[in-house]
C-alpha atoms as a PDB file:
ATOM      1  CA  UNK A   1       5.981 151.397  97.469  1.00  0.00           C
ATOM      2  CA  UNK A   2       2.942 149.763  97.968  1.00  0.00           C
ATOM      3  CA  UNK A   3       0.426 149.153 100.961  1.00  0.00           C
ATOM      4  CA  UNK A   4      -1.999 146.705 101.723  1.00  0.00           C
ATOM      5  CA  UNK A   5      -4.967 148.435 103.128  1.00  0.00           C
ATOM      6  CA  UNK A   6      -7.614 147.466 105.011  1.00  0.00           C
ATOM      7  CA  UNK A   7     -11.097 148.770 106.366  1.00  0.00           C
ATOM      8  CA  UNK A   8     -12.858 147.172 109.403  1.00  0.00           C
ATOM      9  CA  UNK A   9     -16.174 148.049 110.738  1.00  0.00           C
ATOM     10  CA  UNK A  10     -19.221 146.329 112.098  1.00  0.00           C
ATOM     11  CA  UNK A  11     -20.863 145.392 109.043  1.00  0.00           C
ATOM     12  CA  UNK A  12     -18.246 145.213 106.368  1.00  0.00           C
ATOM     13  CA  UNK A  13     -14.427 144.211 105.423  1.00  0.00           C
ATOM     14  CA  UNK A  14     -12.734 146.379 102.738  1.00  0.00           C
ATOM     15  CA  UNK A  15      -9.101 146.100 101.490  1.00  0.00           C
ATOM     16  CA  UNK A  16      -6.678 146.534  98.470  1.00  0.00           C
ATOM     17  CA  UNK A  17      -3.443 147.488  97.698  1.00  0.00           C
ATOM     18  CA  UNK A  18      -2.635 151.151  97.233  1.00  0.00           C
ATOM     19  CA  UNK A  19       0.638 152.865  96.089  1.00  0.00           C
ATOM     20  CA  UNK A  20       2.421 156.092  98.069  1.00  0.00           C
ATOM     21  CA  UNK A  21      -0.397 158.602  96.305  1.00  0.00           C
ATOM     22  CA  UNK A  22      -3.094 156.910  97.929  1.00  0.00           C
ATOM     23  CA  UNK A  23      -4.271 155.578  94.318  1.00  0.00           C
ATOM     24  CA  UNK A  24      -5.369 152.030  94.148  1.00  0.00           C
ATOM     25  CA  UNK A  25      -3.473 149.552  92.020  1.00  0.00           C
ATOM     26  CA  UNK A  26      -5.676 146.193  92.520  1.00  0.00           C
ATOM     27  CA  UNK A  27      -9.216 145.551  92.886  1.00  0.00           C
ATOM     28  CA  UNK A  28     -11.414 146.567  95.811  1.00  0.00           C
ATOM     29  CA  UNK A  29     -12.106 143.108  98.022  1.00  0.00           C
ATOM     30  CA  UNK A  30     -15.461 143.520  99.868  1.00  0.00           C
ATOM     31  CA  UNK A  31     -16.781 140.800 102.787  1.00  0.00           C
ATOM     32  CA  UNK A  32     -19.509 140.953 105.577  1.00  0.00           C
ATOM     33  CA  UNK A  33     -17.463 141.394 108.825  1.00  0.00           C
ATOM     34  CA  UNK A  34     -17.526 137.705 110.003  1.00  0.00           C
ATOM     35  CA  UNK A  35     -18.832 137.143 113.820  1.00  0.00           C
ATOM     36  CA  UNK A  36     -15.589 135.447 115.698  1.00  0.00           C
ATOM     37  CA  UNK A  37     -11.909 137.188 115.475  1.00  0.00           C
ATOM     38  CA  UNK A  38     -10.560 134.269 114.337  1.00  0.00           C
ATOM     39  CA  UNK A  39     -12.530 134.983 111.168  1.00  0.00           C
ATOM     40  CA  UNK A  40     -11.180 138.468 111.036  1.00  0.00           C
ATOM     41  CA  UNK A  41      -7.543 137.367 111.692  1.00  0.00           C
ATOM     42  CA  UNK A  42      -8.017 134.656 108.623  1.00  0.00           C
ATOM     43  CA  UNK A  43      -8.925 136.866 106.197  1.00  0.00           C
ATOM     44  CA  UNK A  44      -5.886 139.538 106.845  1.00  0.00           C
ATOM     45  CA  UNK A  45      -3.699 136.472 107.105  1.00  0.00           C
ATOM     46  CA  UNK A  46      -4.917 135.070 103.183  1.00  0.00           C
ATOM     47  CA  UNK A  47      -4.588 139.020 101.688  1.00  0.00           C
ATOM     48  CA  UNK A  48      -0.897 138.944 102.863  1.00  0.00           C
ATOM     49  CA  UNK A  49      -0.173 136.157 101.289  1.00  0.00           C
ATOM     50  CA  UNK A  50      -1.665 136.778  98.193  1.00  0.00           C
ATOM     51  CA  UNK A  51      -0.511 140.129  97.897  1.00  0.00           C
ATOM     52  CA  UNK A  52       3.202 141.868  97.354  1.00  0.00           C
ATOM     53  CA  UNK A  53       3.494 144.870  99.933  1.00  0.00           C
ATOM     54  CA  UNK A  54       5.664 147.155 101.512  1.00  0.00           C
ATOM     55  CA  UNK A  55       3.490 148.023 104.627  1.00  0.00           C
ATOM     56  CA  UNK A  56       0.115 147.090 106.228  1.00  0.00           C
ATOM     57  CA  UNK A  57      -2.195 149.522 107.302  1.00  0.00           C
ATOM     58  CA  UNK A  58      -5.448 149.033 109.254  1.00  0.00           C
ATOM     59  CA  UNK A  59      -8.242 151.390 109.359  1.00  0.00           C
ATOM     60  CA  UNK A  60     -10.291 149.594 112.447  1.00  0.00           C
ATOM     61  CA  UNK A  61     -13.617 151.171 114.634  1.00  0.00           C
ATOM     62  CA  UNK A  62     -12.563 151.694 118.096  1.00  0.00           C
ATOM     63  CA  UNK A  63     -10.198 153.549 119.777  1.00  0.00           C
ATOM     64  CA  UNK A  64      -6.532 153.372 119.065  1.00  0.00           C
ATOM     65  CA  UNK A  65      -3.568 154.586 120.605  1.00  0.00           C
ATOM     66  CA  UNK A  66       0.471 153.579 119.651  1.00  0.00           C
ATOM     67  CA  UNK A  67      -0.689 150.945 116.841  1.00  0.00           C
ATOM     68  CA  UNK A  68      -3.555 149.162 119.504  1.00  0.00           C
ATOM     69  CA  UNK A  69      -7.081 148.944 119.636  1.00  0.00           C
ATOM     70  CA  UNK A  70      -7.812 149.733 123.115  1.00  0.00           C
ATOM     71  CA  UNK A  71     -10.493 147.053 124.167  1.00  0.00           C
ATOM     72  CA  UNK A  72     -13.062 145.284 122.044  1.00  0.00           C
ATOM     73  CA  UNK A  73     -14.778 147.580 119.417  1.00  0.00           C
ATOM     74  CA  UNK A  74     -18.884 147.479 120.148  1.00  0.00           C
ATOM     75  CA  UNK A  75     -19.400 146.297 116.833  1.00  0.00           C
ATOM     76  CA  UNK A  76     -16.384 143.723 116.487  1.00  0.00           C
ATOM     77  CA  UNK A  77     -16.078 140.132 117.958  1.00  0.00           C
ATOM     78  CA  UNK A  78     -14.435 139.405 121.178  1.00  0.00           C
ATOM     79  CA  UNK A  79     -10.689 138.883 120.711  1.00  0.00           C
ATOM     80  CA  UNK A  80     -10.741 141.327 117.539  1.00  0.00           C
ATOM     81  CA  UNK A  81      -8.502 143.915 119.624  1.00  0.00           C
ATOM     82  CA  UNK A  82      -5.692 140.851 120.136  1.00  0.00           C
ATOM     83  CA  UNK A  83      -5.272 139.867 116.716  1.00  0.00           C
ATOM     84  CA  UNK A  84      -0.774 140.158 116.217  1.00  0.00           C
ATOM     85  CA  UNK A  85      -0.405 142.155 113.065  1.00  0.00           C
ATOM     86  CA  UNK A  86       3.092 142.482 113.569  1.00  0.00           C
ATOM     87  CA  UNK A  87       2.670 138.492 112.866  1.00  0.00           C
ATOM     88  CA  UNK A  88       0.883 138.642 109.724  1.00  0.00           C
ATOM     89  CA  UNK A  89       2.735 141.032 107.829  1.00  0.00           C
ATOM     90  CA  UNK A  90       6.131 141.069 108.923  1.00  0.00           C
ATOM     91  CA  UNK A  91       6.306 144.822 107.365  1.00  0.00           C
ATOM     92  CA  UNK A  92       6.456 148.095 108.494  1.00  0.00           C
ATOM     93  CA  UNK A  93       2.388 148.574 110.050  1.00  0.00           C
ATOM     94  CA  UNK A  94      -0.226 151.121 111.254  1.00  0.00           C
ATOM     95  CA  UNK A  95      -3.520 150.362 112.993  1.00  0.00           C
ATOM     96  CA  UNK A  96      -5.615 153.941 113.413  1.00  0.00           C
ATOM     97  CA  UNK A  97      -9.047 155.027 113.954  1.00  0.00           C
ATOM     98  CA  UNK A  98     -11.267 154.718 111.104  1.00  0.00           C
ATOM     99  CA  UNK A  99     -12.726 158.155 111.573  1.00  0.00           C
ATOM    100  CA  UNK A 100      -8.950 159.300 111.869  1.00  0.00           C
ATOM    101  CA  UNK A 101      -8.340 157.169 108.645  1.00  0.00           C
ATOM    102  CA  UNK A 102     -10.788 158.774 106.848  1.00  0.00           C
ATOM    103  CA  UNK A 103     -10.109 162.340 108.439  1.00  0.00           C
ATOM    104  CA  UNK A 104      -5.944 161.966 106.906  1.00  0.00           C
ATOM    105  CA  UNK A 105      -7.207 161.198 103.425  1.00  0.00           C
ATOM    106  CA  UNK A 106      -9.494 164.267 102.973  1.00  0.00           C
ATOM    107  CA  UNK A 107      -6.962 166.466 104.401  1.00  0.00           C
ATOM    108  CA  UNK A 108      -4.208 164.992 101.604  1.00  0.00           C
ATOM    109  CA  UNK A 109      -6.566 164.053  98.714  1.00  0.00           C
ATOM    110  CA  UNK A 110     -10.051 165.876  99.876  1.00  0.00           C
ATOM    111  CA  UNK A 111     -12.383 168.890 101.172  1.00  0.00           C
ATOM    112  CA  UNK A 112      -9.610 169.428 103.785  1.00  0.00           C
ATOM    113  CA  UNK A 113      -6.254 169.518 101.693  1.00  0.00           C
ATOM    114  CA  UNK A 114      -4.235 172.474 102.826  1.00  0.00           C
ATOM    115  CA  UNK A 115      -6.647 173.479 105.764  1.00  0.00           C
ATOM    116  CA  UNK A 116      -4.723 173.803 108.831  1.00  0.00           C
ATOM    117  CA  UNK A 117      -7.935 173.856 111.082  1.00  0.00           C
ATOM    118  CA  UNK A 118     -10.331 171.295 109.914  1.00  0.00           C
ATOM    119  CA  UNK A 119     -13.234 168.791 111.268  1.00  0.00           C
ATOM    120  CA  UNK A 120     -14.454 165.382 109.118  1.00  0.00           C
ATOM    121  CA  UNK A 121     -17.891 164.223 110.317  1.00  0.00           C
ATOM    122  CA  UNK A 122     -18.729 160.580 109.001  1.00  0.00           C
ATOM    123  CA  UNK A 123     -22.528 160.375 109.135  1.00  0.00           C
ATOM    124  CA  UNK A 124     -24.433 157.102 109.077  1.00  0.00           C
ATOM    125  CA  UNK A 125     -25.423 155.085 111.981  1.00  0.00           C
ATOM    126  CA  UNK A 126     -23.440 156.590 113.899  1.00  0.00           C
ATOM    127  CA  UNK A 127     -21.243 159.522 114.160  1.00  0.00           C
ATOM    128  CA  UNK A 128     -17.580 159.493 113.821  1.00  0.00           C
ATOM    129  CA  UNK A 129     -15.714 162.461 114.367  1.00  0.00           C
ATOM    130  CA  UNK A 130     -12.132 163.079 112.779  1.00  0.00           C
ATOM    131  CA  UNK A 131      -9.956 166.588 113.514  1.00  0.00           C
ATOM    132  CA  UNK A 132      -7.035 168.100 111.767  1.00  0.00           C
ATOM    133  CA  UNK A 133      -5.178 170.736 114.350  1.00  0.00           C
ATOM    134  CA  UNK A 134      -2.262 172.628 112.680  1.00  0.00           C
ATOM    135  CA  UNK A 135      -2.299 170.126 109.892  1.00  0.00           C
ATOM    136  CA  UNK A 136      -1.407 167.373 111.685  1.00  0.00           C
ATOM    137  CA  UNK A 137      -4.186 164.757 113.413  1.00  0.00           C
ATOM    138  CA  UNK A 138      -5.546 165.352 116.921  1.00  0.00           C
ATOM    139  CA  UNK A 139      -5.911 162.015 118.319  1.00  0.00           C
ATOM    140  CA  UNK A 140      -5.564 162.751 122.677  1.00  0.00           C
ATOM    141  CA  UNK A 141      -4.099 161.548 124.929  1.00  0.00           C
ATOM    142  CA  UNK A 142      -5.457 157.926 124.357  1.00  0.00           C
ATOM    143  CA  UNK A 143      -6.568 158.614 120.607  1.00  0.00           C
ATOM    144  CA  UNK A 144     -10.249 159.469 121.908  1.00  0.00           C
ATOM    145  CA  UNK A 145     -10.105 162.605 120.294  1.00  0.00           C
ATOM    146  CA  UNK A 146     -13.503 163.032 118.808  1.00  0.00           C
ATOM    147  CA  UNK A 147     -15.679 160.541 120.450  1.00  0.00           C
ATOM    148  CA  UNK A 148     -18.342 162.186 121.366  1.00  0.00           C
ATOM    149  CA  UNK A 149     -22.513 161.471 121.412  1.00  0.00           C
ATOM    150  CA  UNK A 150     -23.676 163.240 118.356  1.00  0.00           C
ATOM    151  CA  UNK A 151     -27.482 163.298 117.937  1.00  0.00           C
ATOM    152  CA  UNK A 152     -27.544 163.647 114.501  1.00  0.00           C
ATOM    153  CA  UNK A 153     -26.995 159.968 113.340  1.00  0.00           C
ATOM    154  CA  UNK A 154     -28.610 157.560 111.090  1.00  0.00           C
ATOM    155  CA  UNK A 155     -29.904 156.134 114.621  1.00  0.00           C
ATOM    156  CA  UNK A 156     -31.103 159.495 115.859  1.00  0.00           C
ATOM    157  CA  UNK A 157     -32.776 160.469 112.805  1.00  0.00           C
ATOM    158  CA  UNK A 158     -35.240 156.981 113.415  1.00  0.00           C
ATOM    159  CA  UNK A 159     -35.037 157.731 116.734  1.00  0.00           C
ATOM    160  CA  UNK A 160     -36.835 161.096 116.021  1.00  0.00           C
ATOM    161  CA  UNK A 161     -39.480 159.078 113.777  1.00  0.00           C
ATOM    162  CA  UNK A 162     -40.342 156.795 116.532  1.00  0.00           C
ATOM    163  CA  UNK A 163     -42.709 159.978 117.695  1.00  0.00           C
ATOM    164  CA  UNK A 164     -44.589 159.915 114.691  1.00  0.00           C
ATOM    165  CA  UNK A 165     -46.135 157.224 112.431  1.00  0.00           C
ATOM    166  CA  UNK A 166     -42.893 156.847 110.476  1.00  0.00           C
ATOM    167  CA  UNK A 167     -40.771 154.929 112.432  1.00  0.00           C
ATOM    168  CA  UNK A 168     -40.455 152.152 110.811  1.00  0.00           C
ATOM    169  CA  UNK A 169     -39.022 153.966 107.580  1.00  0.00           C
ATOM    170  CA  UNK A 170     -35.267 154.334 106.833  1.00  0.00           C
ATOM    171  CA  UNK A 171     -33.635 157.921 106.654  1.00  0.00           C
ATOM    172  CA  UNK A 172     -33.526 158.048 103.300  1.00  0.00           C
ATOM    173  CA  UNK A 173     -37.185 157.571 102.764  1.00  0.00           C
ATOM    174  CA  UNK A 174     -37.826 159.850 106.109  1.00  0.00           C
ATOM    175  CA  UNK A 175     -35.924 162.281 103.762  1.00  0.00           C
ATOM    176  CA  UNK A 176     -38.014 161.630 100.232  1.00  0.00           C
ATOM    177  CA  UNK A 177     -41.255 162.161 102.362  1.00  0.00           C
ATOM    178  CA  UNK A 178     -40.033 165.688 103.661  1.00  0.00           C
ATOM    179  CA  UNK A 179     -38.965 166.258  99.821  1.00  0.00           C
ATOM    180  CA  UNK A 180     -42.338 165.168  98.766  1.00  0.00           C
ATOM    181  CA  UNK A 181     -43.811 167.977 101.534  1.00  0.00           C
ATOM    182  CA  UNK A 182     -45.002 165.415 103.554  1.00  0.00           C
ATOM    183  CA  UNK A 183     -45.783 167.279 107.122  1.00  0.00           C
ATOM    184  CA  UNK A 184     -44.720 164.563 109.322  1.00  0.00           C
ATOM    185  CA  UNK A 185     -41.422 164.296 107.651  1.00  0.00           C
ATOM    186  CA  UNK A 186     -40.581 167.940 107.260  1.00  0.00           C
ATOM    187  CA  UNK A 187     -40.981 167.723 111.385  1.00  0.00           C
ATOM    188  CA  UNK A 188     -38.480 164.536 111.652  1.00  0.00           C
ATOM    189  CA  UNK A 189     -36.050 166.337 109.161  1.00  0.00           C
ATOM    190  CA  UNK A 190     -35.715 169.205 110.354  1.00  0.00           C
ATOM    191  CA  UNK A 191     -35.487 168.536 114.302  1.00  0.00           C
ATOM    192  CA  UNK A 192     -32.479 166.546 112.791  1.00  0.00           C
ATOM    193  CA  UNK A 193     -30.929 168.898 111.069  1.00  0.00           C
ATOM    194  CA  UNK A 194     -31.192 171.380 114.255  1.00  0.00           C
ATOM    195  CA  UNK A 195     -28.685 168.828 115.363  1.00  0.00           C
ATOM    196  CA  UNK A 196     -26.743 168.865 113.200  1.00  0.00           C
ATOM    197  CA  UNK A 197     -26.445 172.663 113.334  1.00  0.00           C
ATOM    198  CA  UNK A 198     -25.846 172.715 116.575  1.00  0.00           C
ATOM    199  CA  UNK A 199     -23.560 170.322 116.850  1.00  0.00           C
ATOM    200  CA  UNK A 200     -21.771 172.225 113.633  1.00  0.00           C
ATOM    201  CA  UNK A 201     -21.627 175.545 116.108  1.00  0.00           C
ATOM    202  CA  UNK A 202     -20.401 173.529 119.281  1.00  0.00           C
ATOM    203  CA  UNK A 203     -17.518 172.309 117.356  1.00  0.00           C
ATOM    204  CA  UNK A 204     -16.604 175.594 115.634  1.00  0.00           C
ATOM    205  CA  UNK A 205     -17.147 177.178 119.379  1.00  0.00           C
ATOM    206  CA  UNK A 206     -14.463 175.047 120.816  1.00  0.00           C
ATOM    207  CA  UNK A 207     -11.888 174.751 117.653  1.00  0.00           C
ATOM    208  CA  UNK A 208     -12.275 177.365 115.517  1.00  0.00           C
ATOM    209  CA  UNK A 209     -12.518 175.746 112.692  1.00  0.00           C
ATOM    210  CA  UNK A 210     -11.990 176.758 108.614  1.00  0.00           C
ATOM    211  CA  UNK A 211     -13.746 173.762 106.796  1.00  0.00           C
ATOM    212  CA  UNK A 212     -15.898 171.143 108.482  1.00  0.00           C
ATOM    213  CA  UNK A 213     -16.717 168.273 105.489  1.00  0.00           C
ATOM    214  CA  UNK A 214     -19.658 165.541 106.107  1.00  0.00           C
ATOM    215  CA  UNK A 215     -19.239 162.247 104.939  1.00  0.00           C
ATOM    216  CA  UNK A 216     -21.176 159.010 105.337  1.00  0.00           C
ATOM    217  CA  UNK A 217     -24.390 157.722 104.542  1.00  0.00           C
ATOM    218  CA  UNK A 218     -26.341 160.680 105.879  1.00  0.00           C
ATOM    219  CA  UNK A 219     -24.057 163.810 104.090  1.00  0.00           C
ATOM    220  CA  UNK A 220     -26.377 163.080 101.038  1.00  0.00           C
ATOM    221  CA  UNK A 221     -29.476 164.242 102.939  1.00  0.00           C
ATOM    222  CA  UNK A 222     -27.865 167.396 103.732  1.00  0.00           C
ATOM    223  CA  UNK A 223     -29.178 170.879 102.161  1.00  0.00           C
ATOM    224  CA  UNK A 224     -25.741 172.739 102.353  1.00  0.00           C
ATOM    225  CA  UNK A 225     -27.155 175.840 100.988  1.00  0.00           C
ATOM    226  CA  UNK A 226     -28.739 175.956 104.098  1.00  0.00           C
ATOM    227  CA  UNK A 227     -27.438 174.949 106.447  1.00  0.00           C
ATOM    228  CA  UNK A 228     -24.144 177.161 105.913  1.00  0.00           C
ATOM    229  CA  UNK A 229     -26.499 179.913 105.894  1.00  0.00           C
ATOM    230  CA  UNK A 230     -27.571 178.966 109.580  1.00  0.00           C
ATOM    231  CA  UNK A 231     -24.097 178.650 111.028  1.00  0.00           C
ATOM    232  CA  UNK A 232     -23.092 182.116 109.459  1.00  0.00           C
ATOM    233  CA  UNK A 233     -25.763 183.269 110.950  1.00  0.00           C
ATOM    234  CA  UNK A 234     -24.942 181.574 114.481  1.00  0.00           C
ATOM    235  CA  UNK A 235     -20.936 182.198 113.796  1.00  0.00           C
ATOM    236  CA  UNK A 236     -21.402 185.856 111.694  1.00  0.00           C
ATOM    237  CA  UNK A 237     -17.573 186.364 113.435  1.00  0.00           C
ATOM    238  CA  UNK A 238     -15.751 183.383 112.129  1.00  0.00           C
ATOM    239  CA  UNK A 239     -18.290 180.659 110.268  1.00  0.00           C
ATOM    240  CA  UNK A 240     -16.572 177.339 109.348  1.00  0.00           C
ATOM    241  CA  UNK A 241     -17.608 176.616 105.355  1.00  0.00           C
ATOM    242  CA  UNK A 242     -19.682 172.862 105.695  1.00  0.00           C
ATOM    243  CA  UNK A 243     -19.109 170.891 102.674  1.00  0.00           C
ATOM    244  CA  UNK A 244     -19.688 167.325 101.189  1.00  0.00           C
ATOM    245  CA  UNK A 245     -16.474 165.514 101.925  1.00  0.00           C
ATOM    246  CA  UNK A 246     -14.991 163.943  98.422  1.00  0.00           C
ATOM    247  CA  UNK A 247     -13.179 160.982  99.849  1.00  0.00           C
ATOM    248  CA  UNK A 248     -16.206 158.668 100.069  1.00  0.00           C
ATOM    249  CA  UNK A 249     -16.778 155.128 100.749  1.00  0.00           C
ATOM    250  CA  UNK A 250     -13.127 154.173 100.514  1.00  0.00           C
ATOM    251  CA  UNK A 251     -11.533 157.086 102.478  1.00  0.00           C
ATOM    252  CA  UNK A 252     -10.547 154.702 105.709  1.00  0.00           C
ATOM    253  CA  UNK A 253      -8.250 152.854 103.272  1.00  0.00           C
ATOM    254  CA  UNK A 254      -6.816 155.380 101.299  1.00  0.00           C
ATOM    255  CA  UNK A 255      -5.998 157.679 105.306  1.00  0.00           C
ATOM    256  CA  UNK A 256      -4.459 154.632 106.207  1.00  0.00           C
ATOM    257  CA  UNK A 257      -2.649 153.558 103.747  1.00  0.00           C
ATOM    258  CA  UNK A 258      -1.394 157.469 103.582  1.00  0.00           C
ATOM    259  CA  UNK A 259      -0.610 157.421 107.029  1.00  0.00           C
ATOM    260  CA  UNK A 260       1.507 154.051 107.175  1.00  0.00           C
ATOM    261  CA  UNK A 261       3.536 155.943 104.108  1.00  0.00           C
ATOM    262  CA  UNK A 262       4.494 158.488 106.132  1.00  0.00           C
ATOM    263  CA  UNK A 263       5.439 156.297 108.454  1.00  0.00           C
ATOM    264  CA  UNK A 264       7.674 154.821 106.903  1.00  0.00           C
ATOM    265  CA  UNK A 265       8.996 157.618 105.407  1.00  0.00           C
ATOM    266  CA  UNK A 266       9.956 159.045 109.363  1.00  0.00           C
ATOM    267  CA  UNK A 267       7.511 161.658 108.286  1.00  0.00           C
END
């Protein structure tokens, strides 16, 4: 049983086929998410025709409920949300949250497998925010679950550099300063990763959780030594262990296509 799989976000296009263990049996496509839907819609349309699949699965920014993308993503074309994917792949077919997507895969494949209270944070530009409750996905009551402001983004981080005279760097070379004991830097970084430790607490406050794994862009810049050091010290009663996620870049596609397996399965 095979599915094609797909990733969409603001800046990039991702897809390939994958069989029922989430392992990929055709190359990795790669595009720059075009600027009209139409664009979008052509390029699903020309992967189901080249490709022989059992399912279609959709790993799309934005909020999804009941297989629909509830209103236009920020960082998608108008008309994205009203593309007919029924129409294209006339197969079985899930559309989720990426951050849900990605959030599935780690807790079959990943940091998260056989955790039955679990959190995946994808760091970059933004924050997305996946949860596992009793093993099984908490998506709300219109699959918001986990939408929240972080302040410890990609876009936060420069955001916290605009104070000093390194705003115009990127995080990573915010973070090679502070490495290189540049003061300026080490004051940037670490405001930053105050963030993030709070925002670690806040989420083990309200969910009690066993393993919270980072992912994206911005998990690399993390010093998990300590910054597990700093929750136990905030949580002593009940500290969640922070890890580096392992399902990277290509998590979305692998949750996804996971997830439409088990749909199909009645699972």
């Amino acid at each position: 049983m095979n599915i094609l799989s797909f990733d969409v976000g603001g800046t990039k296009i991702v897809w390939a086929l994958l069989n029922e263990r989430g392992d990929f049996v055709s190359d990795i496509n790669k595009v720059a998410t075009p600027s009209t839907a139409a664009e979008i819609e052509q390029i699903f349309q020309t992967a189901a025709v080249q490709y022989d699949f059992d399912g279609f699965a959709l790993a799309t920014a934005g909020v999804v409920n009941n297989n629909r993308v509830l209103g236009k993503p920020n960082n998608l074309p108008a008309g994205y949300e009203k593309i007919d994917i029924a129409d294209i792949c006339k197969t079985p077919y899930i559309i989720e949250n990426d951050a849900n997507a990605a959030t599935w895969a780690e807790y079959r494949i990943g940091e998260l497998k056989n955790v039955q209270q679990g959190v995946l944070l994808t760091i970059g530009t933004a924050v997305g925010c996946g949860l596992i409750c009793n093993g099984m996905l908490m998506r709300g009551k219109i699959g918001a679950a986990g939408e929240y402001d972080f302040k410890f983004s990609g876009r936060d981080l420069q955001k916290l550099a605009q104070n000093y005279s390194l705003a115009k760097k990127d995080c990573f070379a915010i973070y090679d300063l502070y490495k290189q004991k540049n003061n300026q830097a080490a004051m940037i970084y670490k405001q930053w990763e105050n963030r993030l430790i709070d925002g670690l607490q806040m989420l083990n406050r309200l969910l009690d959780i066993e393993v919270i794994a980072l992912s994206g862009s911005l998990a690399q810049i993390v010093d998990y030594e300590f910054v597990n050091a700093a929750i136990t010290e905030k949580e002593w009663r009940n500290p969640p262990k922070i890890v580096a996620a392992k399902c990277l870049n290509n998590a979305g596609m692998v949750g996804a296509a996971l997830l439409c397996i088990n749909k199909m399965k009645g699972v």
